[in-house]
C-alpha atoms as a PDB file:
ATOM      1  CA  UNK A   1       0.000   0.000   0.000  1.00  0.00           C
ATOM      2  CA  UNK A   2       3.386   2.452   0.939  1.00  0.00           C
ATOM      3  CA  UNK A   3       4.653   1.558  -2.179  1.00  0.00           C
ATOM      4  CA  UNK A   4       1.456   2.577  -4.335  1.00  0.00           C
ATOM      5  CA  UNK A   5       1.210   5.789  -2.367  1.00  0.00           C
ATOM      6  CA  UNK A   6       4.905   6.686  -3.263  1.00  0.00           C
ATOM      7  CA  UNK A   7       4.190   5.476  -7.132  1.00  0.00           C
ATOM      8  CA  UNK A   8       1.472   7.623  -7.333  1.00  0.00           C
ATOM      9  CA  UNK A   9       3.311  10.549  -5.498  1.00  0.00           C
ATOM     10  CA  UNK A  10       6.112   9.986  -8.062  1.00  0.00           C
ATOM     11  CA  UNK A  11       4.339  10.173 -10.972  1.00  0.00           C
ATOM     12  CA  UNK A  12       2.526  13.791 -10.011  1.00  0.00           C
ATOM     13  CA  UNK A  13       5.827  14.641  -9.090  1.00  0.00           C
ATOM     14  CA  UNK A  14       7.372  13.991 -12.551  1.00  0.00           C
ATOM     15  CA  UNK A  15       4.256  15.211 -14.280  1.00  0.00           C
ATOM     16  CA  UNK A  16       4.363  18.589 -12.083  1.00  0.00           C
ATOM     17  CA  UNK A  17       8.330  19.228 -13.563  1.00  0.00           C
ATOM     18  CA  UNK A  18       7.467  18.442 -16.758  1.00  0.00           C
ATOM     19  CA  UNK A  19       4.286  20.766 -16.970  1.00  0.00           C
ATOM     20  CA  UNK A  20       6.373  23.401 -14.975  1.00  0.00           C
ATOM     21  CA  UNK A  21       9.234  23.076 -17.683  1.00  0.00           C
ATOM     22  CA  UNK A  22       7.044  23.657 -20.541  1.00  0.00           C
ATOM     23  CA  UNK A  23       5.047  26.908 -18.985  1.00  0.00           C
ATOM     24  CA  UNK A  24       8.410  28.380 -18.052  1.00  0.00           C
ATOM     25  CA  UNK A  25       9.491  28.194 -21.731  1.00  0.00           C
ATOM     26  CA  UNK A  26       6.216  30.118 -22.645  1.00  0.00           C
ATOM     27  CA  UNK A  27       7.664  32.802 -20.572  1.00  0.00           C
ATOM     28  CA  UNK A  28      10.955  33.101 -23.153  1.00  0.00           C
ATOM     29  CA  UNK A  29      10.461  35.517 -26.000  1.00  0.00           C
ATOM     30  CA  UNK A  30       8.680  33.687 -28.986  1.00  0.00           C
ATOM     31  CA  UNK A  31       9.861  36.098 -31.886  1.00  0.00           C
ATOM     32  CA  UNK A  32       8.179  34.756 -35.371  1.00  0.00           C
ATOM     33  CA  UNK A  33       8.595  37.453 -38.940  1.00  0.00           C
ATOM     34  CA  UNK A  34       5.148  39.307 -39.867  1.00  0.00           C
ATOM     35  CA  UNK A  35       6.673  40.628 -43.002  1.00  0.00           C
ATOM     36  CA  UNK A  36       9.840  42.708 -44.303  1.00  0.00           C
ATOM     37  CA  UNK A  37      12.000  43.004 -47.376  1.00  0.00           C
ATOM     38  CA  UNK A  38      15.857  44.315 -48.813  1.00  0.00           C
ATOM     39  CA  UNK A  39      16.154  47.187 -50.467  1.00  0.00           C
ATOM     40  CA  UNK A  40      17.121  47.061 -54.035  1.00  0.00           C
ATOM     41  CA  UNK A  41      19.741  49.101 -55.233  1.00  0.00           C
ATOM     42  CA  UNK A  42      22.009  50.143 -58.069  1.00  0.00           C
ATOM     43  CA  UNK A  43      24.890  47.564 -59.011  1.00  0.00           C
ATOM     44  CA  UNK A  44      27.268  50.196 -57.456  1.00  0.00           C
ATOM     45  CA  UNK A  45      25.717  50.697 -54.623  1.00  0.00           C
ATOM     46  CA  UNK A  46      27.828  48.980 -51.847  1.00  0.00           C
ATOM     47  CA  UNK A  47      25.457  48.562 -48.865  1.00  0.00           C
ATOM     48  CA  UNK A  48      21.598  48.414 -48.571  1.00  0.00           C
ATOM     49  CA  UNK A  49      18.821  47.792 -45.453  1.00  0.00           C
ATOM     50  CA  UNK A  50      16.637  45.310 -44.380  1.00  0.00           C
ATOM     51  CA  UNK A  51      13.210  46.417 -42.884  1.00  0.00           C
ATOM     52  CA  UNK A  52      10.926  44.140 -41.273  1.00  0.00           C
ATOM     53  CA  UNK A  53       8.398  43.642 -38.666  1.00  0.00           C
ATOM     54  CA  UNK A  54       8.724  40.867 -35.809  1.00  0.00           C
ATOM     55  CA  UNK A  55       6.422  39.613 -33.576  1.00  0.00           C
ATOM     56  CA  UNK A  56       6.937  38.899 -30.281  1.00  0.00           C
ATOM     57  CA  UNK A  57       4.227  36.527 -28.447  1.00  0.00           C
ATOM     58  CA  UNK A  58       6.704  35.863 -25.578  1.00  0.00           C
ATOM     59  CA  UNK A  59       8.916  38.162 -22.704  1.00  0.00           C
ATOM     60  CA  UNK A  60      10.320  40.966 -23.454  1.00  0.00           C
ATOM     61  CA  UNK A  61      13.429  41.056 -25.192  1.00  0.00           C
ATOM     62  CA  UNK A  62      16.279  43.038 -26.821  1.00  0.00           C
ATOM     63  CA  UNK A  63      17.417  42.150 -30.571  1.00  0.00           C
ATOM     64  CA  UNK A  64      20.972  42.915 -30.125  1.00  0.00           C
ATOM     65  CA  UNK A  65      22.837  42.051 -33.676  1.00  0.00           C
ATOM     66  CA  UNK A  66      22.402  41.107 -36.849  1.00  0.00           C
ATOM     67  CA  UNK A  67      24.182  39.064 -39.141  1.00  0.00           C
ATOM     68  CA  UNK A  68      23.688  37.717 -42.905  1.00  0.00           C
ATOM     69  CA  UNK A  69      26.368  36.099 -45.584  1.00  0.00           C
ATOM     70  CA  UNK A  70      25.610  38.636 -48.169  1.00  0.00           C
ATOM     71  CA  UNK A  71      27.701  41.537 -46.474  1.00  0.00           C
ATOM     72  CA  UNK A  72      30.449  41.847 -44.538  1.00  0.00           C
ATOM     73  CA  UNK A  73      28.227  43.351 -41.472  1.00  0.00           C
ATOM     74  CA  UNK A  74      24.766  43.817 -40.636  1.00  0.00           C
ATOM     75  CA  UNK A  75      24.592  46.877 -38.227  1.00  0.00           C
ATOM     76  CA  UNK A  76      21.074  48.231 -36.025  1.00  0.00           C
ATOM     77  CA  UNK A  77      20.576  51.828 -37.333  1.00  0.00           C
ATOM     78  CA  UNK A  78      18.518  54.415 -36.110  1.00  0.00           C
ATOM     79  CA  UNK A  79      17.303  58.123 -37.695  1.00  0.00           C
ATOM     80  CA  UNK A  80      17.733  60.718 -35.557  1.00  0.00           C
ATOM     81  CA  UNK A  81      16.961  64.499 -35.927  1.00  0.00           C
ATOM     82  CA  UNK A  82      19.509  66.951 -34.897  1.00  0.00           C
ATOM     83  CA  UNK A  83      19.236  70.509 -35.369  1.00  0.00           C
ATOM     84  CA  UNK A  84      16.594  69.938 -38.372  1.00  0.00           C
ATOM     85  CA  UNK A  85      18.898  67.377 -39.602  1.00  0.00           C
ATOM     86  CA  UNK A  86      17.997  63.469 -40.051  1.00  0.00           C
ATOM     87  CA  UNK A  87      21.246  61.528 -39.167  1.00  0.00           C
ATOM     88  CA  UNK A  88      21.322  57.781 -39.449  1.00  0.00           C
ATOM     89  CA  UNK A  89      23.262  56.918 -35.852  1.00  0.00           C
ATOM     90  CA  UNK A  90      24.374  52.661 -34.832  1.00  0.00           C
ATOM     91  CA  UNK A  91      22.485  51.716 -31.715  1.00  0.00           C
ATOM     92  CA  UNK A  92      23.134  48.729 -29.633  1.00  0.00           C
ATOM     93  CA  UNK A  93      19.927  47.112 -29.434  1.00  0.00           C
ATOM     94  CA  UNK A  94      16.302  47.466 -30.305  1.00  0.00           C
ATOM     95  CA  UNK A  95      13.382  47.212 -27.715  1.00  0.00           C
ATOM     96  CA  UNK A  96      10.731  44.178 -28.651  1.00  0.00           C
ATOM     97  CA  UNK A  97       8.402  44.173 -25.269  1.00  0.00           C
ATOM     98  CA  UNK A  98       6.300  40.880 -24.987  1.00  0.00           C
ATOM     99  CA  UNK A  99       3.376  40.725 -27.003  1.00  0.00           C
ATOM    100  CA  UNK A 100       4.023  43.555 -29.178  1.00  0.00           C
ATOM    101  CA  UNK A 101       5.635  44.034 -32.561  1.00  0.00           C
ATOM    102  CA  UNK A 102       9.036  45.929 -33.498  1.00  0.00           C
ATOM    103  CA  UNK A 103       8.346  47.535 -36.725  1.00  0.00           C
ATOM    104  CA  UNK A 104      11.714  48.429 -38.777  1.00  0.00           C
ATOM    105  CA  UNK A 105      11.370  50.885 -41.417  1.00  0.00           C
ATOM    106  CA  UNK A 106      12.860  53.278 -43.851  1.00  0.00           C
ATOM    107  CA  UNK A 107      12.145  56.198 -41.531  1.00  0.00           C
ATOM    108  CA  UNK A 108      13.213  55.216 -38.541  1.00  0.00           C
ATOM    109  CA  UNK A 109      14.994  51.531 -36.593  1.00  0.00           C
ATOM    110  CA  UNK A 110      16.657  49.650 -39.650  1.00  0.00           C
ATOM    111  CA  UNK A 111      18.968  46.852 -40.624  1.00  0.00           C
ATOM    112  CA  UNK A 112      22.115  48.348 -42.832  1.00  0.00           C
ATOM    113  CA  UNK A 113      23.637  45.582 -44.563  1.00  0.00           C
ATOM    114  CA  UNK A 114      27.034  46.937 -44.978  1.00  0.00           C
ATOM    115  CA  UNK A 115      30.182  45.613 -47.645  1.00  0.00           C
ATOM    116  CA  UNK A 116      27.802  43.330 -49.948  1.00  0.00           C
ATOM    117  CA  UNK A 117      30.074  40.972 -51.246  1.00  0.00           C
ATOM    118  CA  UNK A 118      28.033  40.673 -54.794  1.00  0.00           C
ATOM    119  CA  UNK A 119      25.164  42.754 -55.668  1.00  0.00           C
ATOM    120  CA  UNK A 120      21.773  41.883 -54.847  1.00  0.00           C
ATOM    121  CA  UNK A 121      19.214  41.140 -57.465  1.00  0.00           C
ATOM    122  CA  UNK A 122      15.544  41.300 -57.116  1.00  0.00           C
ATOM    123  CA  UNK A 123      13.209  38.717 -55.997  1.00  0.00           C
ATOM    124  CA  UNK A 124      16.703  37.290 -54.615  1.00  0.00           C
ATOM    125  CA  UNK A 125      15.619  35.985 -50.942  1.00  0.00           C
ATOM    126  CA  UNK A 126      18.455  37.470 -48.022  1.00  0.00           C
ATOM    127  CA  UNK A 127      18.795  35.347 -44.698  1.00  0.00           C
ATOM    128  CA  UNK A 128      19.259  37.573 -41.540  1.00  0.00           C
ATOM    129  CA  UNK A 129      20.422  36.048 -38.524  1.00  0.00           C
ATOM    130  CA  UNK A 130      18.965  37.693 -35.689  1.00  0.00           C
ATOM    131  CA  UNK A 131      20.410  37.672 -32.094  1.00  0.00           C
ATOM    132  CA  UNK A 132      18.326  38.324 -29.031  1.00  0.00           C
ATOM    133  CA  UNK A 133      19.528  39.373 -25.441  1.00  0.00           C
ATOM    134  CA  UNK A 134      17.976  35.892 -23.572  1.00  0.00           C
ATOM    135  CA  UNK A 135      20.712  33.740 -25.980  1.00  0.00           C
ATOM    136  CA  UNK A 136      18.118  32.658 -28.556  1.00  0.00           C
ATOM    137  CA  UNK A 137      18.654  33.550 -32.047  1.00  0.00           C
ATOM    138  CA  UNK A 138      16.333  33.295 -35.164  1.00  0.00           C
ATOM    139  CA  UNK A 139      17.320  32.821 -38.932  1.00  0.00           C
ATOM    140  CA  UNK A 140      14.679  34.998 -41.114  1.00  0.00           C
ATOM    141  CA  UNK A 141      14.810  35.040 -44.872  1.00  0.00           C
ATOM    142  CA  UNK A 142      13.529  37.848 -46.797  1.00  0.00           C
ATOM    143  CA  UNK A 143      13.099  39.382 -49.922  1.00  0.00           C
ATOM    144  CA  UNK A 144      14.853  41.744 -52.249  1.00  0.00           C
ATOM    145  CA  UNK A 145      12.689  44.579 -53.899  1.00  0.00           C
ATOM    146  CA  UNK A 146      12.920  47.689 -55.437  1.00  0.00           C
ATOM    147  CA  UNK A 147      10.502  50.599 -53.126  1.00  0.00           C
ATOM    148  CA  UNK A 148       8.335  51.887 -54.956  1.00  0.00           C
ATOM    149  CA  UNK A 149       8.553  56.019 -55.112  1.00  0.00           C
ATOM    150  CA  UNK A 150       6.522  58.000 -53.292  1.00  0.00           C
ATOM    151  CA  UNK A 151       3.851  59.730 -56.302  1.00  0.00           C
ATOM    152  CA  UNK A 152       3.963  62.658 -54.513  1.00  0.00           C
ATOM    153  CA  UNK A 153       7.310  63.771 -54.907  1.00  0.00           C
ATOM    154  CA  UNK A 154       7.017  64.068 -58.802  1.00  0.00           C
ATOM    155  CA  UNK A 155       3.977  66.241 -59.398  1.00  0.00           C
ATOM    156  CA  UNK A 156       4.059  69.444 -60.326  1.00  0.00           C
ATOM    157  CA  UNK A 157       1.951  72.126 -58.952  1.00  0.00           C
ATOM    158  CA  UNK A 158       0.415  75.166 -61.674  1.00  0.00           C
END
């Protein structure tokens, strides 16, 4: 009858750390891609950016470097306005707070892929290897494609 007791006692036991290890992995920043692409540029044109948008259905977390085999670095960038000026400025991380999104764009956070070792073509798909302040790091793959100008910019007013 001891023996049973202990059995059962065992096997709760076991279940409880196994439960426990699974719902303390929840707790660990669960980053997944929404969407994002690589700029397309001229031939000539040594270095590019990446923008994208992550989601992050876990803790909160920093995504402190970058790193792809089409260029010899992948730096975080930041726009910054001094004195009326826009200045693009290297940070050391970007902020992704659980259960939000971290939205990288052409006007503001962004991913300069710096010393491309060949020129990108279009349609051409770029893996980014992102690493993330808790040790975890996630390979994303994304597109190269030309933006599309802003209409604006090119009419003319009478």
């Amino acid at each position: 009858m001891e023996f049973r007791t202990l059995k059962k006692i065992m096997k709760i036991s076991i279940s409880l750390l196994i439960i426990s290890g699974f719902s303390l992995h929840t707790f660990a920043a669960q980053i997944s891609l929404v969407s994002g692409h690589v700029r397309a540029l001229p031939p000539t044109v040594p270095n590019t950016a990446a923008y994208f948008t992550l989601k992050n259905e876990g803790a909160n977390v920093k995504l402190i470097k970058a790193e792809t085999p089409v260029a010899k670095e992948a730096q975080l960038h930041t726009l910054i306005e001094e004195n009326g000026v826009v200045k693009m400025r290297q940070v050391p991380s970007y902020n992704l707070k659980a259960h939000s999104q971290l939205v990288l764009t052409s006007s503001g956070n962004h991913i300069m892929v710096m010393g491309l070792k060949q020129p990108l073509k279009v349609g051409q798909m770029v893996p980014l290897t992102l690493y993330f302040s808790d040790g975890t790091k996630k390979i994303i793959k994304l597109p190269v494609e030309k933006v599309k100008q802003e209409m604006d910019h090119h009419h003319h007013h009478h």
